[in-house]
C-alpha atoms as a PDB file:
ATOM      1  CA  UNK A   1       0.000   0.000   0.000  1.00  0.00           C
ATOM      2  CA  UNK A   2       1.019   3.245  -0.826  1.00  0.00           C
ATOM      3  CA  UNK A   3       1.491   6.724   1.360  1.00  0.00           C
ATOM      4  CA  UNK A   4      -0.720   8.824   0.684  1.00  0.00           C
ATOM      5  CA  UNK A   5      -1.135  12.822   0.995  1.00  0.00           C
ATOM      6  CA  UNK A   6      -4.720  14.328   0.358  1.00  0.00           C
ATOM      7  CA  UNK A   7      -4.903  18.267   0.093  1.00  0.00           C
ATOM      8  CA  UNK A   8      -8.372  19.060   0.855  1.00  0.00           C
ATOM      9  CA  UNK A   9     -10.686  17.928   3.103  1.00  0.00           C
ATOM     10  CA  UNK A  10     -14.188  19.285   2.231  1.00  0.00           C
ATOM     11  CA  UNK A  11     -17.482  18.035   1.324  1.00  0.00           C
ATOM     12  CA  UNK A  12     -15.731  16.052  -1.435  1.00  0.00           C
ATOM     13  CA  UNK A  13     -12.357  15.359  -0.514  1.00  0.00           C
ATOM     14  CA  UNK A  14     -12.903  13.759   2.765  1.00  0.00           C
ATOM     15  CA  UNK A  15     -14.936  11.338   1.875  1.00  0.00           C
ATOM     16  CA  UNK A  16     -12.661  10.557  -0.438  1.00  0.00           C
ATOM     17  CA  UNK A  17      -9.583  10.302   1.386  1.00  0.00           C
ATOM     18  CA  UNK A  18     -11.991   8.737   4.146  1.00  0.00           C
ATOM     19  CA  UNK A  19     -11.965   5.764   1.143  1.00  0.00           C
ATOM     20  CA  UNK A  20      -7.818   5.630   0.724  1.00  0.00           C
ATOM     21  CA  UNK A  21      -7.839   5.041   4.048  1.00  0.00           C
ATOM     22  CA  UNK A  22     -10.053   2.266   3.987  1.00  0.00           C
ATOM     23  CA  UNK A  23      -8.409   0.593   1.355  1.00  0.00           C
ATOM     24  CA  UNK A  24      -5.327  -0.038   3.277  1.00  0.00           C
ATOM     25  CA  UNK A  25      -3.077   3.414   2.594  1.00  0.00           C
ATOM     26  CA  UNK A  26      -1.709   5.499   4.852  1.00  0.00           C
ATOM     27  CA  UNK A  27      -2.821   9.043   4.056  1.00  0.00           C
ATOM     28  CA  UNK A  28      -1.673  12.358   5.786  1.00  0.00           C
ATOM     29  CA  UNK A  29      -4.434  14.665   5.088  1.00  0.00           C
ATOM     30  CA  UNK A  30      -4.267  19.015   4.821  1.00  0.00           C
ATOM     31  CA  UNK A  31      -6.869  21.543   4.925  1.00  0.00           C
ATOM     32  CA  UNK A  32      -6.216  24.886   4.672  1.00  0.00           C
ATOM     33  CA  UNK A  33      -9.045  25.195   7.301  1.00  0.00           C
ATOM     34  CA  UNK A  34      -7.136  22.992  10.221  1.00  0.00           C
ATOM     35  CA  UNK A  35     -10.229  22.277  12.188  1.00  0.00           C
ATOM     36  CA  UNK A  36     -11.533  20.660   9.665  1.00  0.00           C
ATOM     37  CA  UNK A  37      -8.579  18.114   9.281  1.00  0.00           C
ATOM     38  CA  UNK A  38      -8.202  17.208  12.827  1.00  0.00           C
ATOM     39  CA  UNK A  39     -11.990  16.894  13.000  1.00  0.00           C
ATOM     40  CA  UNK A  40     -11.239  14.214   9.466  1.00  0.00           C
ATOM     41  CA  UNK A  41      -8.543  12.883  11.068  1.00  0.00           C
ATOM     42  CA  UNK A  42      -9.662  12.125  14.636  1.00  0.00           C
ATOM     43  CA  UNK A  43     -13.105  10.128  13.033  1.00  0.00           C
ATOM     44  CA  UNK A  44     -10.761   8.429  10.739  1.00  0.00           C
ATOM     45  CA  UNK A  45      -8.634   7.360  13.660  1.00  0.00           C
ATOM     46  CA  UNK A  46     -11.454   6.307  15.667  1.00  0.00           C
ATOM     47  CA  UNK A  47     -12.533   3.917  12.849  1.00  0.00           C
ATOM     48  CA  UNK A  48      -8.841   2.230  13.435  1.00  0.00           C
ATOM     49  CA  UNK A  49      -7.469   3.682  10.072  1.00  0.00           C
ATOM     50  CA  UNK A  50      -3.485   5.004   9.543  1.00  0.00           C
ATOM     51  CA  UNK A  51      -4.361   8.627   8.842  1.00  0.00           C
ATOM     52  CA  UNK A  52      -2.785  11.948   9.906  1.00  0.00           C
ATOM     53  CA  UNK A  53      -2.505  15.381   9.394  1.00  0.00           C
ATOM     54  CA  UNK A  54      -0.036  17.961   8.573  1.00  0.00           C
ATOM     55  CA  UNK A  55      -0.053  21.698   9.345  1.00  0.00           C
ATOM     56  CA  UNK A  56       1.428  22.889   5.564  1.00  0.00           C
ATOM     57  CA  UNK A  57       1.152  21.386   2.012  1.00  0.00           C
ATOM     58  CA  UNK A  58       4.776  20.781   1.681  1.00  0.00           C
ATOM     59  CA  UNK A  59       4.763  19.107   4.954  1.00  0.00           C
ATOM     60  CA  UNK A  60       1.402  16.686   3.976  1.00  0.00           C
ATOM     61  CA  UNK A  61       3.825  15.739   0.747  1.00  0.00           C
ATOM     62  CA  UNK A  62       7.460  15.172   1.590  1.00  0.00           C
ATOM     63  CA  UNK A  63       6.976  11.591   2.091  1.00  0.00           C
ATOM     64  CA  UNK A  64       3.876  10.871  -0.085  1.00  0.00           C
ATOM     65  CA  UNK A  65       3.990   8.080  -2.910  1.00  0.00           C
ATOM     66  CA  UNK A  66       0.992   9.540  -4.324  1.00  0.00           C
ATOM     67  CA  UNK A  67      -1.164  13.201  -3.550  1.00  0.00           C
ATOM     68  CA  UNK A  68      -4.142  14.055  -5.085  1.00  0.00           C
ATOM     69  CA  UNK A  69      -5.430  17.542  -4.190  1.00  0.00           C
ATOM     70  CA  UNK A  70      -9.578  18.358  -4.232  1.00  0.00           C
ATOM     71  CA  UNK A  71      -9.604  22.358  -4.030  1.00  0.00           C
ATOM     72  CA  UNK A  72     -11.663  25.259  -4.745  1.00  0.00           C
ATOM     73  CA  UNK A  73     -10.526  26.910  -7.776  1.00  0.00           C
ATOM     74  CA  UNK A  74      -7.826  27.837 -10.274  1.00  0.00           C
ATOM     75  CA  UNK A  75      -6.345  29.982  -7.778  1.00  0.00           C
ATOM     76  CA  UNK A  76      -6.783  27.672  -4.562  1.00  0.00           C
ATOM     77  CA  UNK A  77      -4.813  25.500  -7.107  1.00  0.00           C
ATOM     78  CA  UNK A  78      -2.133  27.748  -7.296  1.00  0.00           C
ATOM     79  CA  UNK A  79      -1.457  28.599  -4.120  1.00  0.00           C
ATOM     80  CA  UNK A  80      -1.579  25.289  -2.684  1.00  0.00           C
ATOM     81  CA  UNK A  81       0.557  23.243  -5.630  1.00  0.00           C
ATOM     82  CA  UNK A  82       2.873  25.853  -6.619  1.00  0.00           C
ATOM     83  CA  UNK A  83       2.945  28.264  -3.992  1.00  0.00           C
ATOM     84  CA  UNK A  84       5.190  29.065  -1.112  1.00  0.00           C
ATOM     85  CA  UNK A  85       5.298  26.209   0.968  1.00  0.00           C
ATOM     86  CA  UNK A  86       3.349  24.366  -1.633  1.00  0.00           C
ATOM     87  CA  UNK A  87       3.251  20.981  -2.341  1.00  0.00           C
ATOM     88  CA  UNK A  88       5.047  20.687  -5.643  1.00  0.00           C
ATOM     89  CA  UNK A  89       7.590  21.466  -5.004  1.00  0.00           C
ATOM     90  CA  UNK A  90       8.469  19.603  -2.043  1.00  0.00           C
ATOM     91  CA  UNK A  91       7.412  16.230  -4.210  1.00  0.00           C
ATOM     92  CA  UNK A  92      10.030  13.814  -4.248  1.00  0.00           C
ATOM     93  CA  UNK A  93      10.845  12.432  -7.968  1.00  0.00           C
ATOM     94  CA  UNK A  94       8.969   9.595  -9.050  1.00  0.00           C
ATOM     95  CA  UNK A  95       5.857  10.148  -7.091  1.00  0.00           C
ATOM     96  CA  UNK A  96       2.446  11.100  -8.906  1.00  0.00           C
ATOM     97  CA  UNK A  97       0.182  14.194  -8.422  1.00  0.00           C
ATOM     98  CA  UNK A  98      -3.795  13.688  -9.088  1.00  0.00           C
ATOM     99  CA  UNK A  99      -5.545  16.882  -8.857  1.00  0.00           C
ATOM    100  CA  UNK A 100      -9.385  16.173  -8.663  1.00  0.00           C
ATOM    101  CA  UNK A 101     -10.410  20.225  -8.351  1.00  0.00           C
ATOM    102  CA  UNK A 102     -12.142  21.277 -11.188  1.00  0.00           C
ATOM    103  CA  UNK A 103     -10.305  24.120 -13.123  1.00  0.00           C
ATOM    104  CA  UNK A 104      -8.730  25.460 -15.868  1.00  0.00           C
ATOM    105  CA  UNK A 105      -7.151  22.758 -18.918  1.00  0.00           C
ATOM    106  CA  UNK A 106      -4.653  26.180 -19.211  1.00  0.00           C
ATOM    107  CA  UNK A 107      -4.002  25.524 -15.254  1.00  0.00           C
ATOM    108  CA  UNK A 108      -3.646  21.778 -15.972  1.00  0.00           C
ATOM    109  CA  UNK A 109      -1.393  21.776 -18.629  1.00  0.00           C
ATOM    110  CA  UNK A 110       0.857  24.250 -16.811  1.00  0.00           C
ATOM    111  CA  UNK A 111       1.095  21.912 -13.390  1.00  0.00           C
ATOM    112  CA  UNK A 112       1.476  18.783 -15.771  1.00  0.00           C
ATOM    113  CA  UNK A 113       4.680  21.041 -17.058  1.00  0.00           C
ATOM    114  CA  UNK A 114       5.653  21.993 -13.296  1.00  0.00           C
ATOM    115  CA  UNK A 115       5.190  18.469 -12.726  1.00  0.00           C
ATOM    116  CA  UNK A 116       7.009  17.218 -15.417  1.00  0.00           C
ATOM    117  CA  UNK A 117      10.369  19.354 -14.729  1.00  0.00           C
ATOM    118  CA  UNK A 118      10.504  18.046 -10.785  1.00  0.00           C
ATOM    119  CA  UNK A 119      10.162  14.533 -12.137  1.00  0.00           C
ATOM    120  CA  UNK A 120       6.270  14.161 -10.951  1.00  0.00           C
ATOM    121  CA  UNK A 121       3.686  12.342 -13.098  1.00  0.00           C
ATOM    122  CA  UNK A 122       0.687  14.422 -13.118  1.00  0.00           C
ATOM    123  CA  UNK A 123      -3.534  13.659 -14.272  1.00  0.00           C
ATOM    124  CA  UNK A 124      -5.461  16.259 -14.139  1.00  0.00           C
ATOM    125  CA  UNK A 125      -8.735  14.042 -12.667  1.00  0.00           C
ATOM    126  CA  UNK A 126     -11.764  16.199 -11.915  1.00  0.00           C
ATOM    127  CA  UNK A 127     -14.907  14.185 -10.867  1.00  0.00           C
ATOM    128  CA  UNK A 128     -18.642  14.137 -11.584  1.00  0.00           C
ATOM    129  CA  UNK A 129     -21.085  12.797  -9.179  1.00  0.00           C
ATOM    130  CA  UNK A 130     -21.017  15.281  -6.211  1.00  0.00           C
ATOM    131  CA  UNK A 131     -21.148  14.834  -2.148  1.00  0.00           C
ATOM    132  CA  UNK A 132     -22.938  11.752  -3.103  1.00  0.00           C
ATOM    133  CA  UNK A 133     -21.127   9.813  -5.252  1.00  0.00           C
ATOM    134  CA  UNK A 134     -17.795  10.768  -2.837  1.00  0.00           C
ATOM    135  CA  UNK A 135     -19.628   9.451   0.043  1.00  0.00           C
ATOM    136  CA  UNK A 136     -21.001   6.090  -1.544  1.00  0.00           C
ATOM    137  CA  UNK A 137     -17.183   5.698  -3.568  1.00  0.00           C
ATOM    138  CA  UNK A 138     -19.244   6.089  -6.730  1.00  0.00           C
ATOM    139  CA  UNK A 139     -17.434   9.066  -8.598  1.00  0.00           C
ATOM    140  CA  UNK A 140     -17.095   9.492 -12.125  1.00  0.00           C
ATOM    141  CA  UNK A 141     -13.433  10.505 -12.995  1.00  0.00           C
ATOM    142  CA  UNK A 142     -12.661  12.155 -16.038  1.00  0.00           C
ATOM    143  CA  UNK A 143      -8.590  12.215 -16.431  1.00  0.00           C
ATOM    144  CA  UNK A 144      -5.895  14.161 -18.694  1.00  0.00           C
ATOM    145  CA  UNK A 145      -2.638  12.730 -18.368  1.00  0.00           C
ATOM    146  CA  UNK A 146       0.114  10.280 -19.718  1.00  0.00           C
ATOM    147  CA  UNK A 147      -0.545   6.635 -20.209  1.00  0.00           C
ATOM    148  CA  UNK A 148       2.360   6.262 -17.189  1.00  0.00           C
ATOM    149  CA  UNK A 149       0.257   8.727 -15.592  1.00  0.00           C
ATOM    150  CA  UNK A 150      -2.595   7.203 -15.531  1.00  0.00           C
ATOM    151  CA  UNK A 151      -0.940   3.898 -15.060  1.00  0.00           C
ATOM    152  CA  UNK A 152      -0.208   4.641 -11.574  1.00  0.00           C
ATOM    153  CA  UNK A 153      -3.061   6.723 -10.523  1.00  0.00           C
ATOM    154  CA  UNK A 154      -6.125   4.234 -11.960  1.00  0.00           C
ATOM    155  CA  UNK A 155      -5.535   1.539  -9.412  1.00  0.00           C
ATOM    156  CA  UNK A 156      -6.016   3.837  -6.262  1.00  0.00           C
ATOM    157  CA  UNK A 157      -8.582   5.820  -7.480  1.00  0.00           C
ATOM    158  CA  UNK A 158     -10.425   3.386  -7.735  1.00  0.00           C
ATOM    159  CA  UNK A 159     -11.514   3.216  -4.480  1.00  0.00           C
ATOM    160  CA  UNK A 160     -14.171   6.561  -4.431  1.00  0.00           C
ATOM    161  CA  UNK A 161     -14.934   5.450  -8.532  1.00  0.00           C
ATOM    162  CA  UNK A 162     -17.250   3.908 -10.056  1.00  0.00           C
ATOM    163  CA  UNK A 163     -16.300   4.968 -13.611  1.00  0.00           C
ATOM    164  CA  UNK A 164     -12.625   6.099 -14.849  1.00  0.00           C
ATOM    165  CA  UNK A 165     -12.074   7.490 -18.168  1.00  0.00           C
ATOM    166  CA  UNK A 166      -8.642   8.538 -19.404  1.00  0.00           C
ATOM    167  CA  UNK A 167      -9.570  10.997 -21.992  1.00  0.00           C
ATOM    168  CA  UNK A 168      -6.486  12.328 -23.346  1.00  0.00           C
ATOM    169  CA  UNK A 169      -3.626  13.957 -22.584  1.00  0.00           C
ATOM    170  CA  UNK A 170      -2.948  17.366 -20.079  1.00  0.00           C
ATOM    171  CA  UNK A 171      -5.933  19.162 -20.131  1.00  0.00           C
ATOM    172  CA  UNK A 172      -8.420  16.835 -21.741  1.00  0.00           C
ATOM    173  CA  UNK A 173      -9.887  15.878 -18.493  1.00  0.00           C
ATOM    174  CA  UNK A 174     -10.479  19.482 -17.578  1.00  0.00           C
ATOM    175  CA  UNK A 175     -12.179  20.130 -21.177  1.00  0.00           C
ATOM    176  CA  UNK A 176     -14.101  16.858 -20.156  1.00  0.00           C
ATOM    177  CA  UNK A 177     -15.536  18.290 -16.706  1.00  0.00           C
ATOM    178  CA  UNK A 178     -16.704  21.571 -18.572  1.00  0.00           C
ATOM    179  CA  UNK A 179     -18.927  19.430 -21.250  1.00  0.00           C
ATOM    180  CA  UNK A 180     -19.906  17.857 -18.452  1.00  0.00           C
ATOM    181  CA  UNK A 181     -21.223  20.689 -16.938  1.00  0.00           C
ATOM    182  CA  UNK A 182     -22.802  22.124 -19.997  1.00  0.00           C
ATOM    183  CA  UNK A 183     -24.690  19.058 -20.163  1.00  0.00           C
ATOM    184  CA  UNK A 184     -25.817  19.319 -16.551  1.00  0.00           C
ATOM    185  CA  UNK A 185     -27.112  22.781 -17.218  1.00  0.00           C
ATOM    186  CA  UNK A 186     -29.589  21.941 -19.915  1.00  0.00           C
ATOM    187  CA  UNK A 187     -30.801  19.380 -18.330  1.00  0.00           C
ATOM    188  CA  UNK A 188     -31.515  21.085 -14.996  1.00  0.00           C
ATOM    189  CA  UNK A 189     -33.342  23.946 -17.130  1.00  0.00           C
ATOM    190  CA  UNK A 190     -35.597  21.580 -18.510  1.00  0.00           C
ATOM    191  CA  UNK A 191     -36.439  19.629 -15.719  1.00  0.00           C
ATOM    192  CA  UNK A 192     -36.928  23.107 -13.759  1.00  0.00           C
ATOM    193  CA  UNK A 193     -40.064  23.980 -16.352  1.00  0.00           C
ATOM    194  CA  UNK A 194     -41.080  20.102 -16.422  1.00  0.00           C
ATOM    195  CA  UNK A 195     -41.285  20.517 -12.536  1.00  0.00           C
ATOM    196  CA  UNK A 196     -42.672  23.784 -12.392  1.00  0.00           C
ATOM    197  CA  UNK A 197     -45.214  23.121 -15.629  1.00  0.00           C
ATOM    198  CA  UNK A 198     -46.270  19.618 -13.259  1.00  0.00           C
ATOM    199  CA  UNK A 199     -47.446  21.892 -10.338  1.00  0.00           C
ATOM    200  CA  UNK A 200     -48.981  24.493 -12.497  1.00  0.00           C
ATOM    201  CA  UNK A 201     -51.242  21.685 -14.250  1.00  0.00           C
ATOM    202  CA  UNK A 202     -52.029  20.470 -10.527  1.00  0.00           C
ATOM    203  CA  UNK A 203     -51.106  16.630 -12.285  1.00  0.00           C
ATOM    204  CA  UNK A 204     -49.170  14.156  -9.400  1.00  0.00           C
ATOM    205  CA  UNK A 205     -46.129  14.688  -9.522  1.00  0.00           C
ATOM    206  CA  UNK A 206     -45.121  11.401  -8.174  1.00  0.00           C
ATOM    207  CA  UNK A 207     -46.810   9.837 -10.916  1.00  0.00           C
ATOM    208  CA  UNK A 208     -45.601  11.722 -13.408  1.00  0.00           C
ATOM    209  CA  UNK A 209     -42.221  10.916 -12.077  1.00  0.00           C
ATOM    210  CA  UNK A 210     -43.326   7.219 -12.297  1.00  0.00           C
ATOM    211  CA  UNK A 211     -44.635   7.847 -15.721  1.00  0.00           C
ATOM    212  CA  UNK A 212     -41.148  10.197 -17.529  1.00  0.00           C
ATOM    213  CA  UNK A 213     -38.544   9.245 -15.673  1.00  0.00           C
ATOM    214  CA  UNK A 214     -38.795   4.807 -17.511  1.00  0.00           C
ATOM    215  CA  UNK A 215     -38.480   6.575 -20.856  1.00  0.00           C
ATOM    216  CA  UNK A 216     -36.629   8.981 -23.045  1.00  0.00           C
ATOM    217  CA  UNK A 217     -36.946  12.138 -20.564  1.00  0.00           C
ATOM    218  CA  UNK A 218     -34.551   9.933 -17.860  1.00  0.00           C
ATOM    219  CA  UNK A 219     -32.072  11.326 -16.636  1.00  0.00           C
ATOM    220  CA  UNK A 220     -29.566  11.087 -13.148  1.00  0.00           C
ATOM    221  CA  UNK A 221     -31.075  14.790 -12.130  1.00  0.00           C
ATOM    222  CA  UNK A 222     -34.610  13.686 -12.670  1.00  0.00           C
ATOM    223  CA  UNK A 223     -34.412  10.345 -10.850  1.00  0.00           C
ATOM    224  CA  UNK A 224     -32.024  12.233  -7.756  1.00  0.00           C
ATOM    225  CA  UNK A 225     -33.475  15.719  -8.203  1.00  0.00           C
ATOM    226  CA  UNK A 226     -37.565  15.477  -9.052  1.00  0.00           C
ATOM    227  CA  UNK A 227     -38.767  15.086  -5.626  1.00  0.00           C
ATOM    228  CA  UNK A 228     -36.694  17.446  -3.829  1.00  0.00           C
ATOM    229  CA  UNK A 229     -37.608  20.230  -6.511  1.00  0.00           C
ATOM    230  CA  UNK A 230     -41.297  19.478  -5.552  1.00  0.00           C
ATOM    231  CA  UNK A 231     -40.775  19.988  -2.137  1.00  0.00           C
ATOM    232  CA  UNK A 232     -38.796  22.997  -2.522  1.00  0.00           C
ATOM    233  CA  UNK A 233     -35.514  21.487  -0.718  1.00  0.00           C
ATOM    234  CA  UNK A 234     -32.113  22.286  -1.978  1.00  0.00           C
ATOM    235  CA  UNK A 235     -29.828  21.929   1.642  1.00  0.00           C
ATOM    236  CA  UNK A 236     -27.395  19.445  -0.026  1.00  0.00           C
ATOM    237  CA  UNK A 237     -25.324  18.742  -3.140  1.00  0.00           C
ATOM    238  CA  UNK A 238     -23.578  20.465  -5.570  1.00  0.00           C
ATOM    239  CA  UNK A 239     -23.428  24.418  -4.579  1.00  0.00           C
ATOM    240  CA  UNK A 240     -24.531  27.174  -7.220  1.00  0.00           C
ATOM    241  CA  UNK A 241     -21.158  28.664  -6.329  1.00  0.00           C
ATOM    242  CA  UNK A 242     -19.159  26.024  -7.907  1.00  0.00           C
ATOM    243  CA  UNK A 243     -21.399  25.740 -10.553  1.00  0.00           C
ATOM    244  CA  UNK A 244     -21.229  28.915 -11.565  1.00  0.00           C
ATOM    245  CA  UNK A 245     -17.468  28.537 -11.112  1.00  0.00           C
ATOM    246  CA  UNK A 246     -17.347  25.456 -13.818  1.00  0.00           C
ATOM    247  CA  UNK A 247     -19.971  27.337 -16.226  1.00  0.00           C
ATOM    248  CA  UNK A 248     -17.410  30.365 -16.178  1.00  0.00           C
ATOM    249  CA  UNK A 249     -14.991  27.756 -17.158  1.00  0.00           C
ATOM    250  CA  UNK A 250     -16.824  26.068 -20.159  1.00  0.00           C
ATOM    251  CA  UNK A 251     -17.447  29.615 -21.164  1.00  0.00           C
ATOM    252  CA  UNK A 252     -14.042  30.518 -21.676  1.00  0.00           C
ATOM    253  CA  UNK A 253     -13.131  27.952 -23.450  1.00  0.00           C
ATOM    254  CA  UNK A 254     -16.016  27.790 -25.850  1.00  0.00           C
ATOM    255  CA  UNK A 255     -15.078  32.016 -26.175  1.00  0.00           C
ATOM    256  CA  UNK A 256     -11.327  30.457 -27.125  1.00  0.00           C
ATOM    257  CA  UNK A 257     -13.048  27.693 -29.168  1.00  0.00           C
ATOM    258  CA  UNK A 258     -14.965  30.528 -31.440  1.00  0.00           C
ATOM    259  CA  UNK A 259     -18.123  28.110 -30.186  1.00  0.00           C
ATOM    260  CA  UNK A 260     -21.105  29.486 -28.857  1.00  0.00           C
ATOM    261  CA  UNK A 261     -23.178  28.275 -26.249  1.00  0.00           C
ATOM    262  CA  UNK A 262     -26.096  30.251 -26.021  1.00  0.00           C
ATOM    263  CA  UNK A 263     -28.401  27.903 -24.124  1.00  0.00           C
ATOM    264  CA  UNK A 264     -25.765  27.545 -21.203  1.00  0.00           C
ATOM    265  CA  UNK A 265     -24.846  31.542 -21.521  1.00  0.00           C
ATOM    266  CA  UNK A 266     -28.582  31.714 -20.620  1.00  0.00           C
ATOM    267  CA  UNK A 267     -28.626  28.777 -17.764  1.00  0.00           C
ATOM    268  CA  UNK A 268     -25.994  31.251 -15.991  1.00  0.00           C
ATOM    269  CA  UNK A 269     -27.303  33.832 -16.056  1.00  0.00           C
ATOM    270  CA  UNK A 270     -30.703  32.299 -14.318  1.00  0.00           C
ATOM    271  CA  UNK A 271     -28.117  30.859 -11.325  1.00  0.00           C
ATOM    272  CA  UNK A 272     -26.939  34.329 -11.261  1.00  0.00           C
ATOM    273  CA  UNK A 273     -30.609  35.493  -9.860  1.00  0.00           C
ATOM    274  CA  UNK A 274     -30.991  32.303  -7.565  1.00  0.00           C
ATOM    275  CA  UNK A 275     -27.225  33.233  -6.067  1.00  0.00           C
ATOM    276  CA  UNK A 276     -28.603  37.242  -5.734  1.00  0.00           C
ATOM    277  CA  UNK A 277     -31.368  35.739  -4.092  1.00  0.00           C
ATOM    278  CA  UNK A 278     -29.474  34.285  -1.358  1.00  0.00           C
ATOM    279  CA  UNK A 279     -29.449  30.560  -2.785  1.00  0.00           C
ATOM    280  CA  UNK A 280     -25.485  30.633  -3.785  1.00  0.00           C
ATOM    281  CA  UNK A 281     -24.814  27.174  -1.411  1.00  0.00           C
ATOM    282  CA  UNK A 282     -27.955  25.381  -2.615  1.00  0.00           C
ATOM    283  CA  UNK A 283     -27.754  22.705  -4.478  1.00  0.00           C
ATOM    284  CA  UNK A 284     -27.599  23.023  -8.322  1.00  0.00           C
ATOM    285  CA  UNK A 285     -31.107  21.370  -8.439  1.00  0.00           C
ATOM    286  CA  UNK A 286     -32.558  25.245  -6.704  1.00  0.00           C
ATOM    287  CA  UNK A 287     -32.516  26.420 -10.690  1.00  0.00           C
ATOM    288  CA  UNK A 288     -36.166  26.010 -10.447  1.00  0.00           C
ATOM    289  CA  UNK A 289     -36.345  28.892  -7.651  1.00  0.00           C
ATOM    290  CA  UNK A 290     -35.505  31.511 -11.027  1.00  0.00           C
ATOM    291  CA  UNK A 291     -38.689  30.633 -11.787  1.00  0.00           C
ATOM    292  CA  UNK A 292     -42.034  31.783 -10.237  1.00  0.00           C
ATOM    293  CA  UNK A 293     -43.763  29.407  -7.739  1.00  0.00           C
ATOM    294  CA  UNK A 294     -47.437  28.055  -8.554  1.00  0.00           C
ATOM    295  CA  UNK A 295     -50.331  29.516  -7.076  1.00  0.00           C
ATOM    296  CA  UNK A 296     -53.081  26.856  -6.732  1.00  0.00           C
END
């Protein structure tokens, strides 16, 4: 088994590094917030698993076979990978880097070239399948990397996945996540207006559920997401922050592409009013809230 550091500890990377630990490695985990590593660290320990912390990314590294990093952004990236006291470059040669935060394919080709001059094999991994499919070990990985890369990062992630998919080389799994997200988008739209058109017709809801979601209108957000939209609950999941964070992203690079993407331009701009209107950490499913509740 391998050592393991994990940069990261929040609603998705713990879990995750909750699952390294249960498969045997020993992982040293950092979060920039403290409290919430010792607070990882002492459940972990109380479960009888070989985890740690460390008070600085360099620190978390310096011994690590293997770190994988689930951040915030392009510039949490930064700061914690190739910042002072970052882990980079504290890496020893040989060892492989796995950064699951969704950002940039400019900021992932430019850490795969970081990593490449220290002698660290880089993927750029991020993951689809939110708090959920962390907890449950279910993630869907999208990667960007070398085949050696990939080689040596498949076998651990697989412990939090339930689909890998090495897509290409530096970058390509960060082009990956923002199509992913694109797709998300259009589907939430139109499952906000099947929702909302449900109530306004005053048909079941459950049944219509029972009645869409075996045919072509199926989809993971209507079987996950239907219910809680009709009950007006949105406490959990995927925030409209980091949503609005990847959509930024897939924006960009469609501007770069000369592509454009009017239809997820527009989905933005409607999480723009539900993040005005104070929903900003709901879950991506509180789209429907941009539109006006039934009156019956």
């Amino acid at each position: 088994m391998s050592k393991i550091a994990f940069l990261g500890l929040g609603v998705m990377g713990a879990p995750m590094a909750g699952h390294l630990a249960c498969a045997g490695h020993q992982v040293t985990g950092y979060n920039r917030t403290a409290s919430k590593a010792a607070d990882w660290a002492e459940r972990l320990t109380g479960e009888g698993l070989d985890v740690t912390t460390a008070p600085s990314p360099a620190e978390a590294v310096s011994e690590a076979d293997m770190v994988f990093a689930c951040l915030g952004n392009d510039d949490d990236v930064r700061s914690v990978i190739l910042g002072e006291d970052g882990a980079l470059a504290a890496m020893k040669a040989g060892a492989t880097f796995v950064d699951h935060t969704t950002v940039s394919p400019a900021l992932a080709k430019e850490l795969a070239e970081a990593a490449a001059a220290a002698g660290v094999l880089c993927v750029d991994a991020p993951v689809s399948g939110g708090q959920a499919g962390a907890e449950n070990g279910k993630l869907a990985i999208m990667c960007g990397g070398s085949d050696e890369a990939m080689a040596a990062a498949r076998p651990v992630m697989e412990a939090y996945a339930a689909r890998i998919v090495h897509v290409g080389e530096a970058g390509a799994g960060q082009a990956c996540k923002s199509i992913n997200q694109v797709c998300i988008a259009g589907v939430l739209a139109g499952l906000s207006e099947g929702v909302r058109l449900a109530q306004a017709t005053g048909v079941d809801a459950a049944k219509v559920l029972e009645a869409i979601s075996g045919g072509a209108a199926q989809s993971w957000q209507m079987e996950n997401r239907w219910e809680t939209m009709v009950a007006g609950e949105f406490d959990f999941g995927f925030a409209i922050d980091w949503m609005r964070k990847d959509l930024a992203i897939a924006l960009g690079e469609a501007k770069s592409a000369g592509v454009s993407l009017p239809v997820t331009a527009l989905v933005d701009q409607f999480y723009a009013q539900v993040q005005a209107a104070g929903g900003a950490r709901q879950d991506t499913s509180a789209l429907i809230r941009h539109l006006p509740e039934v009156k019956r």
